[in-house]
C-alpha atoms as a PDB file:
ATOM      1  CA  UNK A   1      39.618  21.994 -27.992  1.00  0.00           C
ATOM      2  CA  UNK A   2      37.557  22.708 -24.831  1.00  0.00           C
ATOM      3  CA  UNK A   3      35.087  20.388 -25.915  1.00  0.00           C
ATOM      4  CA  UNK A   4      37.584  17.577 -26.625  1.00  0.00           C
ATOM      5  CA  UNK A   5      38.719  17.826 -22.820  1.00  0.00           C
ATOM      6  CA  UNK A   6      35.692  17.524 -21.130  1.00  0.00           C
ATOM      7  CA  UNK A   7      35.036  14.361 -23.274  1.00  0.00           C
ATOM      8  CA  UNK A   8      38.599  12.714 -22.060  1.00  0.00           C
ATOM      9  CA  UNK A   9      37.890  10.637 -19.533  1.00  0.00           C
ATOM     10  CA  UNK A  10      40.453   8.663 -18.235  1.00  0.00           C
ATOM     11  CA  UNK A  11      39.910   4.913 -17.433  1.00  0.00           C
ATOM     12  CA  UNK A  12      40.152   5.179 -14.121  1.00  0.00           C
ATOM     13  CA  UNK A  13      37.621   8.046 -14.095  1.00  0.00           C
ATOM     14  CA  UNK A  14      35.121   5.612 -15.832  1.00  0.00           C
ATOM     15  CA  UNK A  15      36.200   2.617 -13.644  1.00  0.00           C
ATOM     16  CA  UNK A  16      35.542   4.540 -10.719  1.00  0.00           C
ATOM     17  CA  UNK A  17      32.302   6.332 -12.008  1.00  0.00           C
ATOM     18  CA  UNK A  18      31.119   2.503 -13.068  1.00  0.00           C
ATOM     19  CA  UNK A  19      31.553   1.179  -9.158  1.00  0.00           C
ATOM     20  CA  UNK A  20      30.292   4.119  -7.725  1.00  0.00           C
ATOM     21  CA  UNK A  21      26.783   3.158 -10.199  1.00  0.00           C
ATOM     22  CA  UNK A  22      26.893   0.183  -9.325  1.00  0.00           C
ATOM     23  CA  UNK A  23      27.199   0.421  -5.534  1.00  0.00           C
ATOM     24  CA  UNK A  24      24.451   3.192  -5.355  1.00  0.00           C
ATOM     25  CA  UNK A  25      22.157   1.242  -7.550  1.00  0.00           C
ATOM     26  CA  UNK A  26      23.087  -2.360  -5.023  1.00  0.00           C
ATOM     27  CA  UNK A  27      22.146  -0.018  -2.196  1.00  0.00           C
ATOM     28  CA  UNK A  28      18.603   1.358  -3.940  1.00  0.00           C
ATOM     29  CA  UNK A  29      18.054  -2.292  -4.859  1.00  0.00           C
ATOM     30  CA  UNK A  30      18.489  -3.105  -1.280  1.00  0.00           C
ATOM     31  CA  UNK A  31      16.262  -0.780  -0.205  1.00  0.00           C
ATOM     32  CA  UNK A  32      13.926  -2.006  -1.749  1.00  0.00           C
ATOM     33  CA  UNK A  33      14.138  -5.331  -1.304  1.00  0.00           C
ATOM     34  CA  UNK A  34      13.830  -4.186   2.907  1.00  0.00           C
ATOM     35  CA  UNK A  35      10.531  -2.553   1.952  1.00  0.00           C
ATOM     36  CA  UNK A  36       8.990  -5.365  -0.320  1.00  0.00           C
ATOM     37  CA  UNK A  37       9.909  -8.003   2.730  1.00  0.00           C
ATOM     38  CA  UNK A  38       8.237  -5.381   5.510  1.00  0.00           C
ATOM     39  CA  UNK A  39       5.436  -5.456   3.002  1.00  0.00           C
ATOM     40  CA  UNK A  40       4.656  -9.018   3.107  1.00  0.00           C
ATOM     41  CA  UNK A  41       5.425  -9.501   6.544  1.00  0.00           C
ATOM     42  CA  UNK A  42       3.100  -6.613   7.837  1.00  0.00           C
ATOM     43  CA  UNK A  43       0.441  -8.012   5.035  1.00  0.00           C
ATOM     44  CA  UNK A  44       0.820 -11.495   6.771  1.00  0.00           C
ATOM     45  CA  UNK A  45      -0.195 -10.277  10.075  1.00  0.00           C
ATOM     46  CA  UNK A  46      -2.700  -8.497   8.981  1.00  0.00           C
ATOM     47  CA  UNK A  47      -3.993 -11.647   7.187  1.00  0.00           C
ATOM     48  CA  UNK A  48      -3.624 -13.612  10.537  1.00  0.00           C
ATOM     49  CA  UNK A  49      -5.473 -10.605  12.961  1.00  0.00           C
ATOM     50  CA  UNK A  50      -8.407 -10.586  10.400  1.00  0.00           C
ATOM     51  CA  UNK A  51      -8.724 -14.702  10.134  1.00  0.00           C
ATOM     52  CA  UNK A  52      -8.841 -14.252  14.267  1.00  0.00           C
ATOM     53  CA  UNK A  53     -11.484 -11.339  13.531  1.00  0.00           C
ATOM     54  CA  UNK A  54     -13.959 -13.529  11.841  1.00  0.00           C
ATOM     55  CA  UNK A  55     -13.147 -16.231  13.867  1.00  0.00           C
ATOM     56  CA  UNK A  56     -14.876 -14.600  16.719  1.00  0.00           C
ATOM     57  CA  UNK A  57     -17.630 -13.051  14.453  1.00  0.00           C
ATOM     58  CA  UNK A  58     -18.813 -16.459  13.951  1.00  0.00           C
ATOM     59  CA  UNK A  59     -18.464 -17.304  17.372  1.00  0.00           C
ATOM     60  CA  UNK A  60     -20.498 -13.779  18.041  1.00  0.00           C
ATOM     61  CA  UNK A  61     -23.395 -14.501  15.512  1.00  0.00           C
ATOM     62  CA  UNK A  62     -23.738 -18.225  16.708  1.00  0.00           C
ATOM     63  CA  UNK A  63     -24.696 -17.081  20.382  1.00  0.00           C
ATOM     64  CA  UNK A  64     -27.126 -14.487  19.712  1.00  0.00           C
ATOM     65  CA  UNK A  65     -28.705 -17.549  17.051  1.00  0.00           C
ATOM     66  CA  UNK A  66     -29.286 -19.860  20.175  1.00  0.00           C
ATOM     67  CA  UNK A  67     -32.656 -19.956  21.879  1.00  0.00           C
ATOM     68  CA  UNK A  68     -33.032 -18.454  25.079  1.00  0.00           C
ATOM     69  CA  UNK A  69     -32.877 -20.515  27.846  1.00  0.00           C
ATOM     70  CA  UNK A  70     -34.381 -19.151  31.149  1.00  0.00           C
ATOM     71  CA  UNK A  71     -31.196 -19.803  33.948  1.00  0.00           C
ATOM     72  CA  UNK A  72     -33.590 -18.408  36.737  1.00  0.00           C
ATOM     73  CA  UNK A  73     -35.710 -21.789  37.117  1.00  0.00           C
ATOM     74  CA  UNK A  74     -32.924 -22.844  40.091  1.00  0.00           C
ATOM     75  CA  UNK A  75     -32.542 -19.534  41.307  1.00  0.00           C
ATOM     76  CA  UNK A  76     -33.841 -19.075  44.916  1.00  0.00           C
ATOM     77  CA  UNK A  77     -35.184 -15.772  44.281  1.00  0.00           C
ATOM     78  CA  UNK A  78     -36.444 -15.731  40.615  1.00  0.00           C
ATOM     79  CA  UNK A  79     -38.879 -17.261  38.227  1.00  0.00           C
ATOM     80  CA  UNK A  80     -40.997 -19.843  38.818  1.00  0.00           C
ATOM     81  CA  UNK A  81     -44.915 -20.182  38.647  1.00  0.00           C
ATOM     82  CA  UNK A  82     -45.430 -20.204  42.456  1.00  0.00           C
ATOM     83  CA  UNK A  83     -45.110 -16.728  42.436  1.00  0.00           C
END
C-alpha cells in the first residue's frame, strides 16, 4: 500500500514537476547559448589582433630586407671621404 502512494502523483504534481523541467532546462540552454556567443566573439578578436600581428611582421621583415643606405652623406659632422 505504501508503495502504491508514493507512485500517486497527482496531475498537478506532474504539471508542475513538467514546467519546473522545462524552465531549468530553458535556463541551462540559455546558459549556454551566453557561453557559445562569448566564444565566438572572444575567438573573433583574437582572429582580428593576430591578422594585425602579422601585419606588422611583414612590415618588420621587409625593413631589415632593405639595403642599407648611409643617411650621414649630408650630415655636417659625419661621413664623407674628405676626412
Amino acid at each position: 500500500m505504501v508503495s502504491i502512494q508514493i507512485f500517486n502523483f497527482s496531475s498537478k504534481s506532474l504539471l508542475f514537476f513538467g514546467a519546473a523541467t522545462t524552465t531549468l532546462l530553458l535556463s541551462v540552454g540559455a546558459f549556454f547559448i551566453i557561453l557559445l556567443l562569448l566564444g565566438l566573439r572572444k575567438s573573433y578578436k583574437l582572429k582580428k589582433e593576430n591578422d594585425r600581428l602579422e601585419a606588422i611582421n611583414r612590415k618588420i621583415a621587409e625593413e631589415k630586407d632593405k639595403p642599407y643606405r648611409d643617411f650621414t652623406e649630408g650630415h655636417m659632422y659625419g661621413g664623407g671621404s674628405d676626412n
